[in-house]
PDB file of N, CA and C in Angstrom:
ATOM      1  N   UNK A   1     -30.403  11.411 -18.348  1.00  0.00           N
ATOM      2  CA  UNK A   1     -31.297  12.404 -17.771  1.00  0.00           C
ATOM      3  C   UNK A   1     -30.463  13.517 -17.152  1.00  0.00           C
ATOM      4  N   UNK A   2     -30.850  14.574 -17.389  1.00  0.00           N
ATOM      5  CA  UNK A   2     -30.618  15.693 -16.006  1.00  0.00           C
ATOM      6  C   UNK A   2     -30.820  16.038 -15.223  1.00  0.00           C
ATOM      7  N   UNK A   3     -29.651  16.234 -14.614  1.00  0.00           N
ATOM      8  CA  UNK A   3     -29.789  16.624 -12.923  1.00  0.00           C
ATOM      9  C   UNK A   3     -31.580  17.291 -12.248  1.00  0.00           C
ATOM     10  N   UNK A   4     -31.883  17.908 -13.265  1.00  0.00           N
ATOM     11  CA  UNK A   4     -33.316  18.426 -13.485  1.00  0.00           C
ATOM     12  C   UNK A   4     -34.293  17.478 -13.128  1.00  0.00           C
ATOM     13  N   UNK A   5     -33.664  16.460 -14.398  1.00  0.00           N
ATOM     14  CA  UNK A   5     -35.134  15.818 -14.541  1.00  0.00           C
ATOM     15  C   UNK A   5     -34.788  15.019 -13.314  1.00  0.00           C
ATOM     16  N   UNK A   6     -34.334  14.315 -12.768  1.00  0.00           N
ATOM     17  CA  UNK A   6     -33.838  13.707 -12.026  1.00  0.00           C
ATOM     18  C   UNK A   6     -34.528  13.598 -11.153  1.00  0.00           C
ATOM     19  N   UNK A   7     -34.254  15.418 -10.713  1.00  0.00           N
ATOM     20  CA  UNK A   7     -34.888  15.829  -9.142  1.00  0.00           C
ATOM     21  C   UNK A   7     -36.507  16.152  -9.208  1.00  0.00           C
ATOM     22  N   UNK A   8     -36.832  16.328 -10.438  1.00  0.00           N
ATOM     23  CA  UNK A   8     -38.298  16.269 -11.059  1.00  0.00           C
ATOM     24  C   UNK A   8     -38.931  14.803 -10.619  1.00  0.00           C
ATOM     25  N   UNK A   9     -38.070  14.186 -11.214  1.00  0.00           N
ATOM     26  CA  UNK A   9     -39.158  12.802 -11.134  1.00  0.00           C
ATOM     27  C   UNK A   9     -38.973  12.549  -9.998  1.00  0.00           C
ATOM     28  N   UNK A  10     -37.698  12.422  -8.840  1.00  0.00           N
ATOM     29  CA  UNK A  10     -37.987  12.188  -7.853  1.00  0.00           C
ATOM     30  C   UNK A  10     -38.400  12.480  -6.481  1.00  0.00           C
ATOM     31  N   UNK A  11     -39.363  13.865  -7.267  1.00  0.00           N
ATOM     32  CA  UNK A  11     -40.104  14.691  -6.279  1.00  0.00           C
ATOM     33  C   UNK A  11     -41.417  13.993  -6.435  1.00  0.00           C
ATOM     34  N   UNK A  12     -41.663  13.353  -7.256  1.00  0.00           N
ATOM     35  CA  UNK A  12     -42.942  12.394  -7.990  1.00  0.00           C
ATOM     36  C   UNK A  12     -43.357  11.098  -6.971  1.00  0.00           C
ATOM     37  N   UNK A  13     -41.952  10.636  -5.950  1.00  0.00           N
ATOM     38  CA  UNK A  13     -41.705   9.412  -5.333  1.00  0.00           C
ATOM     39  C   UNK A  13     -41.694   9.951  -4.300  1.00  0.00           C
ATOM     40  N   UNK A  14     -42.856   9.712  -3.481  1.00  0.00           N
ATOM     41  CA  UNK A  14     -42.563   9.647  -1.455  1.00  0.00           C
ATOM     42  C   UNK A  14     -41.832   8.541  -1.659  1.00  0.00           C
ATOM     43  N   UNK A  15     -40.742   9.036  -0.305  1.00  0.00           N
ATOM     44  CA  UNK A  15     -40.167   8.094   0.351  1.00  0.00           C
ATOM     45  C   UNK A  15     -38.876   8.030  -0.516  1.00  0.00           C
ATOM     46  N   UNK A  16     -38.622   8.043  -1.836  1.00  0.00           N
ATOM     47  CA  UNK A  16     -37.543   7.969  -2.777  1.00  0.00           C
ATOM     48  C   UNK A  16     -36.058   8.730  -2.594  1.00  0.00           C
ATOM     49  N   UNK A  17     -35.112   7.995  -2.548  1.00  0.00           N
ATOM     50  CA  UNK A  17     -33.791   9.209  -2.301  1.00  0.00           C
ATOM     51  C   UNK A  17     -33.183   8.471  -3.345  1.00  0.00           C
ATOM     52  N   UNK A  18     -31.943   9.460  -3.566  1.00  0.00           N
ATOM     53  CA  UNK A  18     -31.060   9.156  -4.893  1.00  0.00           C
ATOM     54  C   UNK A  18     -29.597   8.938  -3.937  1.00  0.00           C
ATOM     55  N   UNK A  19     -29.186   8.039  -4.740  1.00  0.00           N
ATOM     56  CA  UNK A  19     -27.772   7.282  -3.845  1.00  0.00           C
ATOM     57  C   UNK A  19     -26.943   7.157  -5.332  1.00  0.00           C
ATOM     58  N   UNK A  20     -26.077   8.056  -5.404  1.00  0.00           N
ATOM     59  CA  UNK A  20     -25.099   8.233  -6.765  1.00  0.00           C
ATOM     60  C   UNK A  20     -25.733   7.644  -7.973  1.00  0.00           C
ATOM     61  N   UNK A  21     -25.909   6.693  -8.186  1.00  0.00           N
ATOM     62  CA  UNK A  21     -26.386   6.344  -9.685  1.00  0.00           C
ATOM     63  C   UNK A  21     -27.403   5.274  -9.271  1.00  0.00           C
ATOM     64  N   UNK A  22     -28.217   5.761  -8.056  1.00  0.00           N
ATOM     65  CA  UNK A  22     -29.375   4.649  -8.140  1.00  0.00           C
ATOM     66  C   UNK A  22     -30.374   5.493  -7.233  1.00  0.00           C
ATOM     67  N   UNK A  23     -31.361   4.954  -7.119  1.00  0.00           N
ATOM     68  CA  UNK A  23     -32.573   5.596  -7.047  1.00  0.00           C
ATOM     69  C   UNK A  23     -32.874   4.329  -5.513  1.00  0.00           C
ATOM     70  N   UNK A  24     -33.520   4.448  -4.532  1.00  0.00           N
ATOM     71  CA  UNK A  24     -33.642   3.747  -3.544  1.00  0.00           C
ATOM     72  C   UNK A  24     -35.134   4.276  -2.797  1.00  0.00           C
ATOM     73  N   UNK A  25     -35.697   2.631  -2.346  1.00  0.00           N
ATOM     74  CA  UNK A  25     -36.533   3.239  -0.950  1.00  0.00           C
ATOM     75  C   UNK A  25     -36.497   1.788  -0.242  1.00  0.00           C
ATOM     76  N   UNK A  26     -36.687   1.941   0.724  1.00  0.00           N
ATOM     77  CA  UNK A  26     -37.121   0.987   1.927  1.00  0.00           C
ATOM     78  C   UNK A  26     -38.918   0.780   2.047  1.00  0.00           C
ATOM     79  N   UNK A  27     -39.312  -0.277   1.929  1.00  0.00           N
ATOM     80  CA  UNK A  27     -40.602  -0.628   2.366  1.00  0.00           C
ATOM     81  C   UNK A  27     -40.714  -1.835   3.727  1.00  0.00           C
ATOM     82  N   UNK A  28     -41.488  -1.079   4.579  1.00  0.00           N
ATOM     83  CA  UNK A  28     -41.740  -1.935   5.370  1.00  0.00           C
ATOM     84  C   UNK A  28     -43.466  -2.793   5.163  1.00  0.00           C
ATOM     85  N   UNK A  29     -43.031  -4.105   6.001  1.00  0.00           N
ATOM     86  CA  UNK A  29     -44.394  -4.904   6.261  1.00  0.00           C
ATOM     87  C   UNK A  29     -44.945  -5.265   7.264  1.00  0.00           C
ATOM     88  N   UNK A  30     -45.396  -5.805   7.544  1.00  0.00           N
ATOM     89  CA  UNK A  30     -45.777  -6.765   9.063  1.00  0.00           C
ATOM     90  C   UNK A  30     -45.259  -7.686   9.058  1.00  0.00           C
ATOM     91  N   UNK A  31     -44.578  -8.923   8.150  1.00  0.00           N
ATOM     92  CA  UNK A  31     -43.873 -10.309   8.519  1.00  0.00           C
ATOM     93  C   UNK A  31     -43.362 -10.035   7.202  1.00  0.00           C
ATOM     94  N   UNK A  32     -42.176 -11.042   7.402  1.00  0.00           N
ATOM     95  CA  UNK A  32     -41.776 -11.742   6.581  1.00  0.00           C
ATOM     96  C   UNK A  32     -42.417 -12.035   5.512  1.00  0.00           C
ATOM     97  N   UNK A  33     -43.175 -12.963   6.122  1.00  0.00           N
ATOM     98  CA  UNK A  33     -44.030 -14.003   4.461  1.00  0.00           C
ATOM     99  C   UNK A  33     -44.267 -12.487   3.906  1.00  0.00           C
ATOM    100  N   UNK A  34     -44.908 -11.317   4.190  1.00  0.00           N
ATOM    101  CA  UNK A  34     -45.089 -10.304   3.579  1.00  0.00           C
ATOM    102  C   UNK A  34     -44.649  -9.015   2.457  1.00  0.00           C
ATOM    103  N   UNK A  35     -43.421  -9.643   3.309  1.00  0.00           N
ATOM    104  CA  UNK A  35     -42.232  -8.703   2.455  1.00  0.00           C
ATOM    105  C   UNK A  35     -41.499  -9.693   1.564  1.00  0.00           C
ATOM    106  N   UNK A  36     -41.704 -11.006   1.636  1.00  0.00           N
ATOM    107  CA  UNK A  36     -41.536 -11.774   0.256  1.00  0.00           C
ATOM    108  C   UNK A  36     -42.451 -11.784  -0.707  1.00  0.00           C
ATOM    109  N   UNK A  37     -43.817 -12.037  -0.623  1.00  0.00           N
ATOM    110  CA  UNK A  37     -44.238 -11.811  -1.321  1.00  0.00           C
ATOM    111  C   UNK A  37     -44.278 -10.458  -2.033  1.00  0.00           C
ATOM    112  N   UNK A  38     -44.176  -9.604  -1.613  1.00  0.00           N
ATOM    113  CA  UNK A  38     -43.882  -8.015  -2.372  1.00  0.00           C
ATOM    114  C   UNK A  38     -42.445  -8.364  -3.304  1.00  0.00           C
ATOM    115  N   UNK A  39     -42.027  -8.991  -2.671  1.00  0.00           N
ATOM    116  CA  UNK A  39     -40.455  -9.179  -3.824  1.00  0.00           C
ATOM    117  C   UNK A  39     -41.134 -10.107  -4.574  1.00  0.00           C
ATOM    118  N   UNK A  40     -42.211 -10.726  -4.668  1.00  0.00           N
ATOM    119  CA  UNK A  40     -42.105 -12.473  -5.629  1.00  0.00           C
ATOM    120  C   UNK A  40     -43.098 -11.246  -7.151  1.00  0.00           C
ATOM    121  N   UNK A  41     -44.229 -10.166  -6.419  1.00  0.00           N
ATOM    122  CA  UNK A  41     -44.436  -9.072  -7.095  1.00  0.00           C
ATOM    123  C   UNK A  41     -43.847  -8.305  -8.015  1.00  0.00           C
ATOM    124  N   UNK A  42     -42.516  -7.386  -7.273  1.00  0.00           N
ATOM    125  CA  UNK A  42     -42.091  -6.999  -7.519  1.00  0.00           C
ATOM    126  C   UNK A  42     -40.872  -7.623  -8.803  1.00  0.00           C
ATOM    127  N   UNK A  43     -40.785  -8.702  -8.400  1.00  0.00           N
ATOM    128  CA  UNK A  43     -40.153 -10.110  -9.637  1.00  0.00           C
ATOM    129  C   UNK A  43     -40.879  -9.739 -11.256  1.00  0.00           C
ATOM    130  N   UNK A  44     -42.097  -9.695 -10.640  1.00  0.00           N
ATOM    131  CA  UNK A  44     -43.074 -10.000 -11.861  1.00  0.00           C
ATOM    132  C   UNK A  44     -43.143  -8.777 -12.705  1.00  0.00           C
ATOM    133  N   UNK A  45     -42.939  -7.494 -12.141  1.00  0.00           N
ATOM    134  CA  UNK A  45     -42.691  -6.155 -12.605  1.00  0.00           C
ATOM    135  C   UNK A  45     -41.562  -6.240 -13.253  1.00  0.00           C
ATOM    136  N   UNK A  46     -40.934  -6.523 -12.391  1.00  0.00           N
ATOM    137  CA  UNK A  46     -39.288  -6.622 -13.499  1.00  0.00           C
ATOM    138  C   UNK A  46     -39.279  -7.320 -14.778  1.00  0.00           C
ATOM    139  N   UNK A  47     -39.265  -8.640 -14.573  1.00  0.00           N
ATOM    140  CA  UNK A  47     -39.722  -9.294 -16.052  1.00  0.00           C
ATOM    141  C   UNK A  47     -40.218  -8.609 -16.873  1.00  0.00           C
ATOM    142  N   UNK A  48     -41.642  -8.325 -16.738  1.00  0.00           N
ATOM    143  CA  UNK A  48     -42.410  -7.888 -17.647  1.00  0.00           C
ATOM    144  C   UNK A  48     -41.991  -6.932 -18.696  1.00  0.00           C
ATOM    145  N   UNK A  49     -41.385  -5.700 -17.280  1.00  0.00           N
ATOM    146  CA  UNK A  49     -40.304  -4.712 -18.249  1.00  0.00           C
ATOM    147  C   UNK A  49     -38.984  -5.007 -18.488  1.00  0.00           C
ATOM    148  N   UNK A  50     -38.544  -6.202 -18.248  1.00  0.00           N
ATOM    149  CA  UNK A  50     -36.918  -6.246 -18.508  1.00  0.00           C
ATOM    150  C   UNK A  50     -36.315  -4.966 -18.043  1.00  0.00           C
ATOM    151  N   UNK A  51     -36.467  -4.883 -16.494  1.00  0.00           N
ATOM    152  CA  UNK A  51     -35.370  -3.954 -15.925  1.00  0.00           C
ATOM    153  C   UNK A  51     -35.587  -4.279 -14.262  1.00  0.00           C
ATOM    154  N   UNK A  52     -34.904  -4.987 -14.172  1.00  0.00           N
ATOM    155  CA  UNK A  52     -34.471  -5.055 -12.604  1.00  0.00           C
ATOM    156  C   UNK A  52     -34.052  -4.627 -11.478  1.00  0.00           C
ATOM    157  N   UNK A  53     -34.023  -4.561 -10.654  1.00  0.00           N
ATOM    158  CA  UNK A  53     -33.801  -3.573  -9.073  1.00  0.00           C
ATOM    159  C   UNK A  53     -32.761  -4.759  -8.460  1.00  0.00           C
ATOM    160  N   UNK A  54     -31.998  -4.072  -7.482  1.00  0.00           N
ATOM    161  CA  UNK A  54     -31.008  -4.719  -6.699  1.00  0.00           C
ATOM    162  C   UNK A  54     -32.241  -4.778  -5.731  1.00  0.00           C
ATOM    163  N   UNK A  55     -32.295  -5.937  -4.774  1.00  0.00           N
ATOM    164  CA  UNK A  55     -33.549  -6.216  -4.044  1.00  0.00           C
ATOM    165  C   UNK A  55     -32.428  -6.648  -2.869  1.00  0.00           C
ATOM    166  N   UNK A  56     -32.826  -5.841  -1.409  1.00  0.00           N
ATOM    167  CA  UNK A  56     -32.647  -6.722  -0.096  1.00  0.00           C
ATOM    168  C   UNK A  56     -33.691  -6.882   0.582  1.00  0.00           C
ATOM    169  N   UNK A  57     -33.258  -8.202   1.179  1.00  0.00           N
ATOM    170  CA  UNK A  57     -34.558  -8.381   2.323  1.00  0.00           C
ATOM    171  C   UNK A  57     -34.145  -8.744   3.739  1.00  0.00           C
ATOM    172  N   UNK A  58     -34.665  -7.670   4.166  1.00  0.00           N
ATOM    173  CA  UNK A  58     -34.163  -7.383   5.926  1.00  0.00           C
ATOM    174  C   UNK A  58     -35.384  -7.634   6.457  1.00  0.00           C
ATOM    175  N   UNK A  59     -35.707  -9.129   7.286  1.00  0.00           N
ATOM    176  CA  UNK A  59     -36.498  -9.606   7.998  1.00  0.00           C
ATOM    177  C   UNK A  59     -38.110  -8.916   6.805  1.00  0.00           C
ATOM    178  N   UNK A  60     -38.883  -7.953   7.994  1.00  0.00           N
ATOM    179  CA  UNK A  60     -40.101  -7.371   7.513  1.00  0.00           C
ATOM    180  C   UNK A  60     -39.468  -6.193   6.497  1.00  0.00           C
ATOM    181  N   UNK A  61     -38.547  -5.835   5.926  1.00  0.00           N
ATOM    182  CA  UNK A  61     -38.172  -5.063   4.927  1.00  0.00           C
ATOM    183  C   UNK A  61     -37.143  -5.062   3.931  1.00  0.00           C
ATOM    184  N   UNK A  62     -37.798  -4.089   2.766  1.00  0.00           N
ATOM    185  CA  UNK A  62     -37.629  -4.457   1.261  1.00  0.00           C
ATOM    186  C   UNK A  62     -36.712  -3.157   0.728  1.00  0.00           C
ATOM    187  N   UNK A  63     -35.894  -3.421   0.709  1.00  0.00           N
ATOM    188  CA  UNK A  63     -35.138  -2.252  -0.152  1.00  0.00           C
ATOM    189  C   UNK A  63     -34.482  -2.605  -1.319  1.00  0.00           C
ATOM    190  N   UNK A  64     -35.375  -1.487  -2.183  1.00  0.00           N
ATOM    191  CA  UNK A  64     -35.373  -2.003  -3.428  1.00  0.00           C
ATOM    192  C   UNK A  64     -34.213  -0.310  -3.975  1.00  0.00           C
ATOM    193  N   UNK A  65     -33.380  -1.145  -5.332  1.00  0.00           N
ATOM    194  CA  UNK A  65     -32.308   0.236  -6.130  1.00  0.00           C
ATOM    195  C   UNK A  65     -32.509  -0.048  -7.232  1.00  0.00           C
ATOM    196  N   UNK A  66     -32.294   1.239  -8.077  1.00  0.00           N
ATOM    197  CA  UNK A  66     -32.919   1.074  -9.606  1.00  0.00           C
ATOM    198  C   UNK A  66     -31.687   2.103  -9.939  1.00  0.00           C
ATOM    199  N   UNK A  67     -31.100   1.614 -11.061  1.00  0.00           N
ATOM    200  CA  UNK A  67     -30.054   2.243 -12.079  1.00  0.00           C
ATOM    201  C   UNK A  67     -30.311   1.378 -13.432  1.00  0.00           C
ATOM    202  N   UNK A  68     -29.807   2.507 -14.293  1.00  0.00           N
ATOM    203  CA  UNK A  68     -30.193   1.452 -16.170  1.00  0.00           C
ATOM    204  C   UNK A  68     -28.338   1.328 -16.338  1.00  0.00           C
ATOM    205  N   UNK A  69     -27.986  -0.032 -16.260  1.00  0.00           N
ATOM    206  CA  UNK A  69     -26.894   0.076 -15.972  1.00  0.00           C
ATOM    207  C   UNK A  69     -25.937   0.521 -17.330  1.00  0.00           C
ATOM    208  N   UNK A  70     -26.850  -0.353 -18.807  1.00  0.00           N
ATOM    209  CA  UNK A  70     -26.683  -0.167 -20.096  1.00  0.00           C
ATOM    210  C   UNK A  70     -26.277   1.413 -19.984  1.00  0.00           C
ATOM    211  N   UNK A  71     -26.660   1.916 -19.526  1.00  0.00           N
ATOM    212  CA  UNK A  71     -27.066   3.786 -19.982  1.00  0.00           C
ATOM    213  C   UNK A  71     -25.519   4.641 -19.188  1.00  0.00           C
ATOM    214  N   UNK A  72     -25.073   3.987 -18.080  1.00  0.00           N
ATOM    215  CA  UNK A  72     -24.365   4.471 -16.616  1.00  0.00           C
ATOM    216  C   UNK A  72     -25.155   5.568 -15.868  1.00  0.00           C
ATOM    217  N   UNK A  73     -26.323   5.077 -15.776  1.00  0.00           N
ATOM    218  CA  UNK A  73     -26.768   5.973 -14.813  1.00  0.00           C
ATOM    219  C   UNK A  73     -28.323   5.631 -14.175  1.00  0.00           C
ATOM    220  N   UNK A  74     -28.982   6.727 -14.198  1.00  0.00           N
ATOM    221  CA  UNK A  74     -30.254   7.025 -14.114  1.00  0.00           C
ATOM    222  C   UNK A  74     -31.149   7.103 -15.596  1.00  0.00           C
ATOM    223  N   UNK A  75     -32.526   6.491 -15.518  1.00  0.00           N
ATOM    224  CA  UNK A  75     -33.152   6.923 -16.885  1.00  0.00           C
ATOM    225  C   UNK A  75     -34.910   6.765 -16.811  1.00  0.00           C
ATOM    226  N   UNK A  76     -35.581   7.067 -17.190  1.00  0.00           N
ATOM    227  CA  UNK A  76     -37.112   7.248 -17.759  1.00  0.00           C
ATOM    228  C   UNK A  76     -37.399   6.026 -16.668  1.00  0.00           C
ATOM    229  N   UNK A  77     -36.644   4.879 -17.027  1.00  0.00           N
ATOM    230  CA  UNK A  77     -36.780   3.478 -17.231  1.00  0.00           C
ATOM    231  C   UNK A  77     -36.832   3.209 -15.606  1.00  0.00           C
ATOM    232  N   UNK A  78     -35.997   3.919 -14.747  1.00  0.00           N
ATOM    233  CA  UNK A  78     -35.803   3.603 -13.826  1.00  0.00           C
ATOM    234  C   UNK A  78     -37.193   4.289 -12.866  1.00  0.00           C
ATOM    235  N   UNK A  79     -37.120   5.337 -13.099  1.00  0.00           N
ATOM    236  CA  UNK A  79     -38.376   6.026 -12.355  1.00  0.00           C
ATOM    237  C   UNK A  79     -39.862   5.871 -13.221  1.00  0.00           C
ATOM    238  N   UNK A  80     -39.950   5.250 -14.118  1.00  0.00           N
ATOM    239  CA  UNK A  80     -41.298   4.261 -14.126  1.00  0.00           C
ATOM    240  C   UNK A  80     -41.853   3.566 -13.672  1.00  0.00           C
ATOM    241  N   UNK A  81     -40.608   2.242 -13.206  1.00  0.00           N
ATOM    242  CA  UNK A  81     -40.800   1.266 -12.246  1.00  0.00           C
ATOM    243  C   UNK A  81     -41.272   1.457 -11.317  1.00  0.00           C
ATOM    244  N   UNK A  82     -40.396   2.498 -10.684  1.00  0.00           N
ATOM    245  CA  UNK A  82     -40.091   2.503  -9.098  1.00  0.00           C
ATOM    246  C   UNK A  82     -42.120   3.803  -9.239  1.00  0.00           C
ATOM    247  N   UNK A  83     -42.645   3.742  -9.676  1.00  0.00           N
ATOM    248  CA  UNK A  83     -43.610   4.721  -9.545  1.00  0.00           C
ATOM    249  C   UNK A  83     -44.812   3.248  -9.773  1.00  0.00           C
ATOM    250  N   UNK A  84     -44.561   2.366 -10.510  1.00  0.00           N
ATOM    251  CA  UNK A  84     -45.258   1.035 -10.716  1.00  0.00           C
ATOM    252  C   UNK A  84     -45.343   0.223  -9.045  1.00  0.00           C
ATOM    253  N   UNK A  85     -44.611   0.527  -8.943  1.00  0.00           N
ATOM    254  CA  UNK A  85     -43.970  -0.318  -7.954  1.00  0.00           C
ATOM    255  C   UNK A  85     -44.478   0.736  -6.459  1.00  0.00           C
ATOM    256  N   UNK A  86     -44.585   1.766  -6.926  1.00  0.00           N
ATOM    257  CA  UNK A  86     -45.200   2.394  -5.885  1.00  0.00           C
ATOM    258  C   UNK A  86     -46.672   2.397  -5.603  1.00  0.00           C
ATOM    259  N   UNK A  87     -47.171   2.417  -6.691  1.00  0.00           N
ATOM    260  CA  UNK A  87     -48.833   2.079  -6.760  1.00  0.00           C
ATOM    261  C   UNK A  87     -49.108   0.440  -6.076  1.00  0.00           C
ATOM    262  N   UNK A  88     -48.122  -0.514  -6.547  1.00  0.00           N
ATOM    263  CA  UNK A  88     -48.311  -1.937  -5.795  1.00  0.00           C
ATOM    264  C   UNK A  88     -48.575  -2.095  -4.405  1.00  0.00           C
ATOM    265  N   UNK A  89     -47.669  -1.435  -4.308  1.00  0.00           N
ATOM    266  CA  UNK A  89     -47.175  -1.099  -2.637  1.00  0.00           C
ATOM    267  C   UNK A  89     -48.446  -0.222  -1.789  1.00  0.00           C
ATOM    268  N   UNK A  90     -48.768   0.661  -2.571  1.00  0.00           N
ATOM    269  CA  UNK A  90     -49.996   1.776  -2.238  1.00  0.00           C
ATOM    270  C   UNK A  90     -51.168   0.913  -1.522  1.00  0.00           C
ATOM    271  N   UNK A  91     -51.818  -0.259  -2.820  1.00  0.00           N
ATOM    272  CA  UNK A  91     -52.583  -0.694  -2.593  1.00  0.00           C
ATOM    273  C   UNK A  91     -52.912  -1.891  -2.008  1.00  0.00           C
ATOM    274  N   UNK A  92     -51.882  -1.983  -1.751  1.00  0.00           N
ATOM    275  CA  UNK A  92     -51.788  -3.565  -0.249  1.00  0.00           C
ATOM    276  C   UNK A  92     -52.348  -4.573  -1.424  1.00  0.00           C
ATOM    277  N   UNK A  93     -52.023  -4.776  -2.395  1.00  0.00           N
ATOM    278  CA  UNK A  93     -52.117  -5.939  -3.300  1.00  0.00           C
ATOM    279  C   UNK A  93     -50.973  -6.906  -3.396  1.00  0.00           C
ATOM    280  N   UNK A  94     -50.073  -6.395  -2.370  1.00  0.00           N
ATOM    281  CA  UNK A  94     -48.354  -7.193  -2.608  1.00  0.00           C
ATOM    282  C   UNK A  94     -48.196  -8.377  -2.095  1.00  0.00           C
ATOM    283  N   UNK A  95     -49.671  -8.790  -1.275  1.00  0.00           N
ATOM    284  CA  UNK A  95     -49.483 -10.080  -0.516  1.00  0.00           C
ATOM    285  C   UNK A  95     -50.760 -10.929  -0.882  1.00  0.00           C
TER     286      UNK A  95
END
């Protein structure tokens, strides 16, 4: 992708910043059990598309990074997810 599209799509993502070759946000929850289950979710997204996020979990929060590593970089692939993954999150369906 280009620098363009880049900053295109990730004007598309509240909350979204770009960290050299990955794409990042922080989600917060109310507990724990909460912010696991958004990862056991967010699991299920990945699979489905065969493309995975580096996932931490800090107590009530989720910070999730997306790079296509195949590619060395950024791609389509990555800011699909993370826009999937934003609608999850939107609609308090993560728990």
């Amino acid at each position: 992708m280009s620098e363009d599209e880049i900053e295109q799509r990730l004007a598309e993502l509240p909350g979204w910043q770009r960290e050299d070759q990955f794409i990042r946000k922080r989600f917060g929850f109310a507990s724990f059990p909460e912010a696991v289950a958004f990862v056991n979710r967010v699991a299920e997204i990945a699979e489905r598309r065969n493309h995975h996020p580096l996932i931490s979990i800090d107590y009530k929060y989720v910070t999730l990074r997306f790079t296509t590593w195949h590619a060395g970089g950024l791609t389509s692939e990555d800011f699909d997810e993370a826009k999937e993954i934003e609608s999850l999150y939107a609609s308090k369906e993560a728990t």
